[in-house]
Protein backbone atom coordinates (compact mmCIF):
# COMPACT_ATOMS: atom_id res chain seq x y z
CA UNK A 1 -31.39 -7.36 -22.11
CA UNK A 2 -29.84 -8.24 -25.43
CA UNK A 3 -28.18 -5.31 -27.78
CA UNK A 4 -26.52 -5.34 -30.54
CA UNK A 5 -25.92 -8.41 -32.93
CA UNK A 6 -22.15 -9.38 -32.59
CA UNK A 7 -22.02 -11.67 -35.11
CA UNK A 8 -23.27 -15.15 -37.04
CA UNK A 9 -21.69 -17.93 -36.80
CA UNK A 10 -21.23 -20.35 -39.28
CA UNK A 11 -19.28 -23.76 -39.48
CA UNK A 12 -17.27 -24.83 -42.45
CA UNK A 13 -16.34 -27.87 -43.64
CA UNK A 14 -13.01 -25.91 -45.70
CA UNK A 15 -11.80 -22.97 -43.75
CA UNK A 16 -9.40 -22.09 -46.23
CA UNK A 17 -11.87 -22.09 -49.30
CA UNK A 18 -14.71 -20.51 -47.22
CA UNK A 19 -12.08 -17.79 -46.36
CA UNK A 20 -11.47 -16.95 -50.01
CA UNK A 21 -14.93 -17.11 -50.86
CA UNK A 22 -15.24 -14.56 -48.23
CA UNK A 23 -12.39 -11.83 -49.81
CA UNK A 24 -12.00 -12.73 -53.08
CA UNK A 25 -15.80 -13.46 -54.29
CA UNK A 26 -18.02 -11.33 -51.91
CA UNK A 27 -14.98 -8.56 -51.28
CA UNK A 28 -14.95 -8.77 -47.70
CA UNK A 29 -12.16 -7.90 -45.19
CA UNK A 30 -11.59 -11.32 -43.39
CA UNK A 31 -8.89 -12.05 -40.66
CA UNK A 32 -6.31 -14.55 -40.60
CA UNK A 33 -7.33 -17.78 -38.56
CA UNK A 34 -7.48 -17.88 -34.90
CA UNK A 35 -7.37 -20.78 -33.07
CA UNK A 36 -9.44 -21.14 -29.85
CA UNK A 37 -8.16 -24.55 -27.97
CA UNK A 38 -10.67 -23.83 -25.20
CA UNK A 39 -13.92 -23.71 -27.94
CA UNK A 40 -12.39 -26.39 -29.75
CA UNK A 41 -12.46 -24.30 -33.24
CA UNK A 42 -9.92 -22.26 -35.50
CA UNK A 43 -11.87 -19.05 -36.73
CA UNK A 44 -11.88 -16.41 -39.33
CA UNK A 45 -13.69 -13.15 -39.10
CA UNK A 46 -15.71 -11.33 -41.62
CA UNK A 47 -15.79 -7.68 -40.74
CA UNK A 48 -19.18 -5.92 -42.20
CA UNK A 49 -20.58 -2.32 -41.58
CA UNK A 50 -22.65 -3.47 -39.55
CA UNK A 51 -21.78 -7.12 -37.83
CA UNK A 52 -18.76 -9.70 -38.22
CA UNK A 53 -19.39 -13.53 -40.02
CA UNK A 54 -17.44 -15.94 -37.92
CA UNK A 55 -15.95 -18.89 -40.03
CA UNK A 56 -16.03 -22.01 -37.53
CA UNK A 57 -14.13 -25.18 -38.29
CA UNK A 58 -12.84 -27.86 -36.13
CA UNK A 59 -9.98 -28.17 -33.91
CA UNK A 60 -9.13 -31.69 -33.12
CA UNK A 61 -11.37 -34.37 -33.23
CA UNK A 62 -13.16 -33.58 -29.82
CA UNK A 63 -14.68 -29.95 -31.22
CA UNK A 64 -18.22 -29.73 -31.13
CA UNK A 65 -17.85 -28.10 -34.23
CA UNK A 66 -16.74 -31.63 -35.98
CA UNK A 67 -20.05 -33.42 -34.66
CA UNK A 68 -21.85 -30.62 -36.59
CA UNK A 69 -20.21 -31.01 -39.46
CA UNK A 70 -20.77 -34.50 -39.55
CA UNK A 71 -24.34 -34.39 -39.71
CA UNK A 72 -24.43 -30.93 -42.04
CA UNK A 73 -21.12 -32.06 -44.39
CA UNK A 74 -21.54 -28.50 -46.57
CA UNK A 75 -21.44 -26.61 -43.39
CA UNK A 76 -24.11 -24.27 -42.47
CA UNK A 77 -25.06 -21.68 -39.71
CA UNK A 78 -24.09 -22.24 -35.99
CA UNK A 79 -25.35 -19.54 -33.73
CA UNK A 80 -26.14 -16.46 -33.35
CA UNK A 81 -24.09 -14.02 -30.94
CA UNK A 82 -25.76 -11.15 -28.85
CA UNK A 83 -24.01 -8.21 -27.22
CA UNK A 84 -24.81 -8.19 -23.52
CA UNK A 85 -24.03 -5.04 -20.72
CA UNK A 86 -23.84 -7.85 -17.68
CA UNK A 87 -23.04 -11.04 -18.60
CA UNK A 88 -24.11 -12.43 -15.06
CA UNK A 89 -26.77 -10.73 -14.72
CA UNK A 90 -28.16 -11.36 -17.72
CA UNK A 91 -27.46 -15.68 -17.54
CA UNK A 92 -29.27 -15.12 -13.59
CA UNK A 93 -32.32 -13.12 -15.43
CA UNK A 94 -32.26 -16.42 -17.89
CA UNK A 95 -31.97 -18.76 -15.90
CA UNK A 96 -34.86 -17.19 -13.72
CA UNK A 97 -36.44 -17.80 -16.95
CA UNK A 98 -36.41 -20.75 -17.33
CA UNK A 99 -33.63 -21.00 -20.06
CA UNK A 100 -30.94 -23.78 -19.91
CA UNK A 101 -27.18 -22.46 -20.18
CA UNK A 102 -24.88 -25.07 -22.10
CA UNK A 103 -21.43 -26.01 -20.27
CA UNK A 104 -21.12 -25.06 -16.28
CA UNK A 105 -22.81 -22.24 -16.33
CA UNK A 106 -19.99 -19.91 -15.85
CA UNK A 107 -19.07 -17.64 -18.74
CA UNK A 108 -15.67 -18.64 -20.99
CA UNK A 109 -13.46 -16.18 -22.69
CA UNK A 110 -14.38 -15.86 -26.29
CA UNK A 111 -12.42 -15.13 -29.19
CA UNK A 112 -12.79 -11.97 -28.77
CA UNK A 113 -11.06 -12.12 -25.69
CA UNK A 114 -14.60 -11.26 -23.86
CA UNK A 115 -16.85 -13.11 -21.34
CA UNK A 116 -19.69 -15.53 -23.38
CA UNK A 117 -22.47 -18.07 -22.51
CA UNK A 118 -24.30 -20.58 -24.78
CA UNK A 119 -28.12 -20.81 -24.27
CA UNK A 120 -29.72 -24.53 -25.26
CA UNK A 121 -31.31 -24.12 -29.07
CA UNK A 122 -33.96 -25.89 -27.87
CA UNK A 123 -35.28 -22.76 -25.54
CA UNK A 124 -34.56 -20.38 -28.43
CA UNK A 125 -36.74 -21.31 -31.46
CA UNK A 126 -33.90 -24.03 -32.53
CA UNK A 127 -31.16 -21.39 -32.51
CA UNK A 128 -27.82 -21.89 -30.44
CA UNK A 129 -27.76 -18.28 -29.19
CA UNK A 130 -24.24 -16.85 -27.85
CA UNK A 131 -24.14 -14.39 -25.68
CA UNK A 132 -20.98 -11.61 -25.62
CA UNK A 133 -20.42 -8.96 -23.01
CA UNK A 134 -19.07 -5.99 -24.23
């Protein structure tokens, strides 16, 4: 069901100074910031060979990203995201499963402008697993 890994996630308590540790230490190509009202975060992506690092911070005090930072205050990884064919059929498959899907249910539009789904940690070895149809 699952293909390719998309990307990691992982929340940041500084997007700015994670960004430059990003490009100017490690020599990555990193985008500007994008912010995603709907997810409740501003991002920056790390494009790899093989993968993309997604810089999460908060937007606004609501974002479930700020709850996370305030129990991990250095930041640290988020989730995981997994490339799926059917994004439907692969949450019906789940939930057949047995797995728990975060939010309604119903996939949101990502920031990369694609269908995605949550799955509960809790069913996933304590990993918040994303899921991305592409």
């Amino acid at each position: 069901m699952i293909g390719r890994l998309n990307h990691v996630a992982i929340a940041v308590p500084d997007l700015e100074a994670a960004t430059k540790t990003y490009r100017d230490v490690l020599g990555a190509k990193v985008s500007e910031p994008q912010a995603e009202p709907d997810h409740g975060v501003t991002v920056v992506f790390v494009e790899l060979d093989n993968t993309k690092i997604e810089l999460l911070h908060p937007l606004g005090e609501d974002s479930p990203i700020a709850g996370y930072l305030a129990k991990n205050t250095s930041g640290g990884m988020h989730h995981v995201c997994y490339e799926v064919e059917d994004i439907l059929a692969a949450r019906d498959k789940l939930v057949e499963e047995g797995a728990r899907i975060l939010g309604s249910g119903e996939p949101k539009i990502g920031a990369h402008k694609k269908p995605v789904l949550f799955l509960h940690p809790k069913d996933f070895n304590g990993t918040l697993v994303e899921l991305e149809q592409v």
